[in-house]
C-alpha atoms as a PDB file:
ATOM      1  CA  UNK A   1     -71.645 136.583 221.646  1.00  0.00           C
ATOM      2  CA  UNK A   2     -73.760 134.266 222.809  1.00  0.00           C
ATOM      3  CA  UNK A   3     -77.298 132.909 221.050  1.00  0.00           C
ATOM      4  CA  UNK A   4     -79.985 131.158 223.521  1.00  0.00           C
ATOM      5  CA  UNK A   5     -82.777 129.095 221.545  1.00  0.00           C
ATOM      6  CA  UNK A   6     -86.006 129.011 223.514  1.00  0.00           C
ATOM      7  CA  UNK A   7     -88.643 125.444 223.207  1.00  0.00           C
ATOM      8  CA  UNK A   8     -87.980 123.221 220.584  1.00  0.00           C
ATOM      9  CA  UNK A   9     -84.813 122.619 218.567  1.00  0.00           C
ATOM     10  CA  UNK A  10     -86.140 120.496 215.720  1.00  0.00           C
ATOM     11  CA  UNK A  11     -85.814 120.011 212.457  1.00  0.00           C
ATOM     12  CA  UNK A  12     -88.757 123.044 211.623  1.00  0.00           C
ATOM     13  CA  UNK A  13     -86.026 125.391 213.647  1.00  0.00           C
ATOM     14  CA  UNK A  14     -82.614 124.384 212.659  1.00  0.00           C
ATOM     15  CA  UNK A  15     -82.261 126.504 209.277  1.00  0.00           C
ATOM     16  CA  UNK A  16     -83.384 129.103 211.088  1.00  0.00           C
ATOM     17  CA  UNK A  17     -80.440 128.809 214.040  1.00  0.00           C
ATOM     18  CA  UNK A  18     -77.841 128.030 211.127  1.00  0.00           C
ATOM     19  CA  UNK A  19     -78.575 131.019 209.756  1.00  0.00           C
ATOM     20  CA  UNK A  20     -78.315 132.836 213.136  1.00  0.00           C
ATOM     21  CA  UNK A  21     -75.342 131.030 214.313  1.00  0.00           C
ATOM     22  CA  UNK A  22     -73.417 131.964 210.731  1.00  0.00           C
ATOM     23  CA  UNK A  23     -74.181 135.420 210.667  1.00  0.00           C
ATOM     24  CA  UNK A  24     -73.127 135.714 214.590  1.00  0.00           C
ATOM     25  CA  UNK A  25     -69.563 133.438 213.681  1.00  0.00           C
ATOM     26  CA  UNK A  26     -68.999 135.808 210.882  1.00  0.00           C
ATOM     27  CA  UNK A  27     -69.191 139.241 213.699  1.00  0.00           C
ATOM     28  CA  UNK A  28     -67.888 137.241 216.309  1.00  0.00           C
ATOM     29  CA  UNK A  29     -64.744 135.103 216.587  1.00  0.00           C
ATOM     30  CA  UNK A  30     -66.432 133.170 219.300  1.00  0.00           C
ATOM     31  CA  UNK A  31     -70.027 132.690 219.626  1.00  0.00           C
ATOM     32  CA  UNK A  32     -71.617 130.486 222.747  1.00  0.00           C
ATOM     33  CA  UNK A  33     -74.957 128.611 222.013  1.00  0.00           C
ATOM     34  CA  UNK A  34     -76.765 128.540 225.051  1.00  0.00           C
ATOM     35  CA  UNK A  35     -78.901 125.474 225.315  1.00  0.00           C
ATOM     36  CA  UNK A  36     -80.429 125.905 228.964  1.00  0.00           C
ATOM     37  CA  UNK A  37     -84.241 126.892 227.304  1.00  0.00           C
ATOM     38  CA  UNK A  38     -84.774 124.154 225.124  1.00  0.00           C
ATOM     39  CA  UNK A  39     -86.873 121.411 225.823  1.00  0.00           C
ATOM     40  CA  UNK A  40     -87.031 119.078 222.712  1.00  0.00           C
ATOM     41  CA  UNK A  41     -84.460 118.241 220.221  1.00  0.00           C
ATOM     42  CA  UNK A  42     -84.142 115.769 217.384  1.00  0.00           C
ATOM     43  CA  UNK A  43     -82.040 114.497 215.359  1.00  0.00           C
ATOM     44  CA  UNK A  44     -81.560 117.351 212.496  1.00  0.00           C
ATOM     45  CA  UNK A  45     -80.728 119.293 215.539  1.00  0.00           C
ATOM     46  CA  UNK A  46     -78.047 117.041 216.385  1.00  0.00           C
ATOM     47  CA  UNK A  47     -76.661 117.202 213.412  1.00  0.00           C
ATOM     48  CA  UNK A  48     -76.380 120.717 213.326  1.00  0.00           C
ATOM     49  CA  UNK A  49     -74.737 120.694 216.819  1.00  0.00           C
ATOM     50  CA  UNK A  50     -72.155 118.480 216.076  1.00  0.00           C
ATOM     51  CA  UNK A  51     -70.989 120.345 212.680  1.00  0.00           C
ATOM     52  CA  UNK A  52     -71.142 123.757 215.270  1.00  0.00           C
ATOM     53  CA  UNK A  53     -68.977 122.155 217.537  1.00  0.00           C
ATOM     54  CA  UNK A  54     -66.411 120.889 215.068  1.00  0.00           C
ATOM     55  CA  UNK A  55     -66.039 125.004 215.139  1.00  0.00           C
ATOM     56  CA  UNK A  56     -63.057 126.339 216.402  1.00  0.00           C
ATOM     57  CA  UNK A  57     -66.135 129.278 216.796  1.00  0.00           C
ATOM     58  CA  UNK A  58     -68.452 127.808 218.534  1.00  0.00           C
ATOM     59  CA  UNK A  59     -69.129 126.560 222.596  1.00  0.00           C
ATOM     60  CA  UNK A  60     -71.979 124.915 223.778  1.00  0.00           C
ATOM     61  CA  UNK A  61     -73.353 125.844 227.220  1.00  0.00           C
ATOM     62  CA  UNK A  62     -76.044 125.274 229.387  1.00  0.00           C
ATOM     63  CA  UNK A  63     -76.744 121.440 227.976  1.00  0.00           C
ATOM     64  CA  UNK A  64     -79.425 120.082 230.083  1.00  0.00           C
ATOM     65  CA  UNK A  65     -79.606 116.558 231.904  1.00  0.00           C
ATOM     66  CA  UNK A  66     -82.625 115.613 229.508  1.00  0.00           C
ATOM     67  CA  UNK A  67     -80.494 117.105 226.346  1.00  0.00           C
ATOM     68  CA  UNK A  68     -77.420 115.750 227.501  1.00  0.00           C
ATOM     69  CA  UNK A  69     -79.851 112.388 227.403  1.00  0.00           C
ATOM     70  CA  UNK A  70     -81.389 112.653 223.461  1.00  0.00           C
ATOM     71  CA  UNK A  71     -77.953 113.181 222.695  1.00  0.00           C
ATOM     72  CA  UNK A  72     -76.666 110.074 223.934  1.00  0.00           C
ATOM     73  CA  UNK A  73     -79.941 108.529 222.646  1.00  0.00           C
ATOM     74  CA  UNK A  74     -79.231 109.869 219.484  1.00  0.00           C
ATOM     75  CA  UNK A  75     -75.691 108.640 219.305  1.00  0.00           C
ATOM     76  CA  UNK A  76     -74.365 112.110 219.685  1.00  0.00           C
END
């Protein structure tokens, strides 16, 4: 299964795609979080990104070169 968040991936959207992402991991043995559609994230999002991919569930796709960067700004 795979879930694609569209705009901004901030702290005002993260319980929202934790509770999305746990009710797909608990259908799904493998669920792919598409991040090609977002265009902001902070740093509650990277939080939640690194517990996901801790996952044996989850896979992250479609990370940006701007993501990719406020990661590595982030420390992620």
């Amino acid at each position: 299964m795979t879930l694609k968040p569209v705009g901004d991936l901030t702290i005002f959207e993260v319980g929202a795609l934790c509770e999305e992402m746990k009710q797909a991991a608990s259908a799904h043995p493998q669920v792919e979080l598409d991040l090609s559609e977002i265009d902001k994230l902070d740093a509650a999002a990277i939080q939640l990104l690194i517990v996901l991919c801790r996952s044996e569930h989850c896979t992250l796709t479609g990370v940006t070169d701007p993501i990719r960067t406020r990661m590595t700004e982030l420390g992620a």
